[in-house]
C-alpha atoms as a PDB file:
ATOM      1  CA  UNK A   1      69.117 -92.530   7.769  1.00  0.00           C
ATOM      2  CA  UNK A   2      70.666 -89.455   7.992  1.00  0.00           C
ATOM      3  CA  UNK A   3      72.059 -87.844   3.938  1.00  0.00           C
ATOM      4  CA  UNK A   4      75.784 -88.107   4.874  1.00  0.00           C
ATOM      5  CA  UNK A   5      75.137 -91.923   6.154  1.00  0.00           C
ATOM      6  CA  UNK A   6      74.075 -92.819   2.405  1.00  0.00           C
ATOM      7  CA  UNK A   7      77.671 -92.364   1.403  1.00  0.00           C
ATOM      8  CA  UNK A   8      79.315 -94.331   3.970  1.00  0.00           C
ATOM      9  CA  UNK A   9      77.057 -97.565   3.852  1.00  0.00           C
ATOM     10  CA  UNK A  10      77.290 -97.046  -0.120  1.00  0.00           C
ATOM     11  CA  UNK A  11      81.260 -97.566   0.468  1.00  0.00           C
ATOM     12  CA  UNK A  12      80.767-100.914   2.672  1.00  0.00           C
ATOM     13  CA  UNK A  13      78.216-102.427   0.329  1.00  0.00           C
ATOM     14  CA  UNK A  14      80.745-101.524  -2.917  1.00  0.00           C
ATOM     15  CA  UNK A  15      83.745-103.245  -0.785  1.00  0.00           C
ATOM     16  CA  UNK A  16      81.268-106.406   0.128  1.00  0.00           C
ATOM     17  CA  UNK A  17      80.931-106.724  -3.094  1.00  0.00           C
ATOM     18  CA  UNK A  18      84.372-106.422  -4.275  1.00  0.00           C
ATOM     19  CA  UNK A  19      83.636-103.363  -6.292  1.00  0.00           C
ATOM     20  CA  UNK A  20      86.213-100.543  -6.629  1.00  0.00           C
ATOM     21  CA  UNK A  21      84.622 -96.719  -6.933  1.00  0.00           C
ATOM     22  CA  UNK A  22      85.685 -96.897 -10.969  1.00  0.00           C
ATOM     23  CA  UNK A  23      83.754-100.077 -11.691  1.00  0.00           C
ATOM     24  CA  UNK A  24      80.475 -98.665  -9.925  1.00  0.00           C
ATOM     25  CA  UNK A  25      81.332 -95.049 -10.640  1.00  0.00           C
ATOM     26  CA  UNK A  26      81.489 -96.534 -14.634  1.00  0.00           C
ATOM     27  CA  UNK A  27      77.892 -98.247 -13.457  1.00  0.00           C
ATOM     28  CA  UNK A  28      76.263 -95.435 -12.235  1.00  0.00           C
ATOM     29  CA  UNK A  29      78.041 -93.637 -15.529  1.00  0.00           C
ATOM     30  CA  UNK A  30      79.113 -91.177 -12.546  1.00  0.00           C
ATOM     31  CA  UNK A  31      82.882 -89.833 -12.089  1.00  0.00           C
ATOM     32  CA  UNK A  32      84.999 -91.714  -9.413  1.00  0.00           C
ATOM     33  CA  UNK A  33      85.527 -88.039  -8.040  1.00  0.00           C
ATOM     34  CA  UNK A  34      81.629 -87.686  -7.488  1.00  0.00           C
ATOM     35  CA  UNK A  35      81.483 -91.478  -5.833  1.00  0.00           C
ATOM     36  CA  UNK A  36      84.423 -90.331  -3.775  1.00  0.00           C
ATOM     37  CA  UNK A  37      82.532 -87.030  -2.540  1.00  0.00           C
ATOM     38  CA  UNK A  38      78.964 -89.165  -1.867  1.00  0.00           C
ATOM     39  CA  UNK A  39      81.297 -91.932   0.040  1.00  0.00           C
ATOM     40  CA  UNK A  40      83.170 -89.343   2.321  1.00  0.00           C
ATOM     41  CA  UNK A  41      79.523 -88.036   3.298  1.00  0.00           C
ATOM     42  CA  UNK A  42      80.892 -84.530   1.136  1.00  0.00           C
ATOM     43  CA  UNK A  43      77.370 -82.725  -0.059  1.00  0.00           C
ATOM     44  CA  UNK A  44      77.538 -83.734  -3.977  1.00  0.00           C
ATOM     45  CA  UNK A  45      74.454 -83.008  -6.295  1.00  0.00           C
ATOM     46  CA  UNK A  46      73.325 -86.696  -6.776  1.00  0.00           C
ATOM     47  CA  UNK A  47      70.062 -87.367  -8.996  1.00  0.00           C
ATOM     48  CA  UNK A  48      67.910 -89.786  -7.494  1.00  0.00           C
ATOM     49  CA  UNK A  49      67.923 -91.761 -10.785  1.00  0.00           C
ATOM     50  CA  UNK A  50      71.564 -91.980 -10.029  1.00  0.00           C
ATOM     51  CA  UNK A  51      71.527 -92.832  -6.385  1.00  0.00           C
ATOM     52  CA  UNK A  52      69.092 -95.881  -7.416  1.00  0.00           C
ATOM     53  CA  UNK A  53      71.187 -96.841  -9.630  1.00  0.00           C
ATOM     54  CA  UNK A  54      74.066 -97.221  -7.638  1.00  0.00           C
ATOM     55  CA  UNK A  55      71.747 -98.806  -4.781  1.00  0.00           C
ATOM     56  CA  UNK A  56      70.381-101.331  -7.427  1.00  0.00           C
ATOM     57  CA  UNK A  57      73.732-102.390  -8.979  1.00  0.00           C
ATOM     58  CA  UNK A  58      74.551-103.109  -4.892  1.00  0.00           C
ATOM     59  CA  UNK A  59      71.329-105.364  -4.378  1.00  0.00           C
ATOM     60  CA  UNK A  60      69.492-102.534  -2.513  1.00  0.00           C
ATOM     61  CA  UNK A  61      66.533-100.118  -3.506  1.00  0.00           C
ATOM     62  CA  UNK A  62      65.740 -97.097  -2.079  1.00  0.00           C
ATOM     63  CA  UNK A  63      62.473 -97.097   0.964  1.00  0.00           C
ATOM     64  CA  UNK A  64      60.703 -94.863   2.638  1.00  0.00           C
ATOM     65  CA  UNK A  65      59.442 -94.869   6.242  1.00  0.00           C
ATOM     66  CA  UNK A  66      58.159 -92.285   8.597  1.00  0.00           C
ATOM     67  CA  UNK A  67      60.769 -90.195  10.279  1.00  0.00           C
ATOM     68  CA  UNK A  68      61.547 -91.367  14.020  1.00  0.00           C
ATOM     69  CA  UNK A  69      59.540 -89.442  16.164  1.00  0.00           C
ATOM     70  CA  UNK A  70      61.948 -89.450  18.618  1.00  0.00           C
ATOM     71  CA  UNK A  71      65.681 -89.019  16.161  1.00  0.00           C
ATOM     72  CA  UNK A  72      66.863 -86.520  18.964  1.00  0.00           C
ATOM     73  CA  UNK A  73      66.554 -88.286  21.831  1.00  0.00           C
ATOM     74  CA  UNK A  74      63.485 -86.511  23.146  1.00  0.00           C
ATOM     75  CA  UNK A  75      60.302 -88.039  25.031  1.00  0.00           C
ATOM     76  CA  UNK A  76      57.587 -88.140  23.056  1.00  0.00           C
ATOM     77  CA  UNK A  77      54.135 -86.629  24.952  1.00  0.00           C
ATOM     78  CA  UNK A  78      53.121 -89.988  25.137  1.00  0.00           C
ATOM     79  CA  UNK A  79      55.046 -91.146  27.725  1.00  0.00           C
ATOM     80  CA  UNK A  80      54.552 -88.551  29.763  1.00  0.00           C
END
């Protein structure tokens, strides 16, 4: 998931859950203005502490994987 994604499936989780950006931006103890930035995809300095937070108050925790090999639509060597 691309950094500017975050923002956007933030937003749909917070409406799912019937959440306006005050209530979780009070949550997170973030402003609504920063929740609107991350939401828009707008580059906001976010700590991770606070980005888990957020997540976590939205039934989600952050994961990592191993970047997609193949993200820009190239072949890998393999199938050549």
């Amino acid at each position: 998931m691309k950094l500017y994604e975050i923002g956007h499936e933030i937003k749909k989780l917070r409406k799912i859950e019937g959440l306006t950006q005050e209530q979780l931006s009070k949550l997170a103890d973030i402003s609504r203005v920063t929740l609107g930035k991350l939401e828009r995809g707008e580059v906001v300095s976010i700590s991770i502490k606070t980005l888990d937070i957020i997540l976590n108050r939205l039934s989600y925790e952050i994961e990592f994987k191993p970047k997609d090999s193949n993200s820009f639509g190239l072949p890998s060597l393999d199938c050549l």
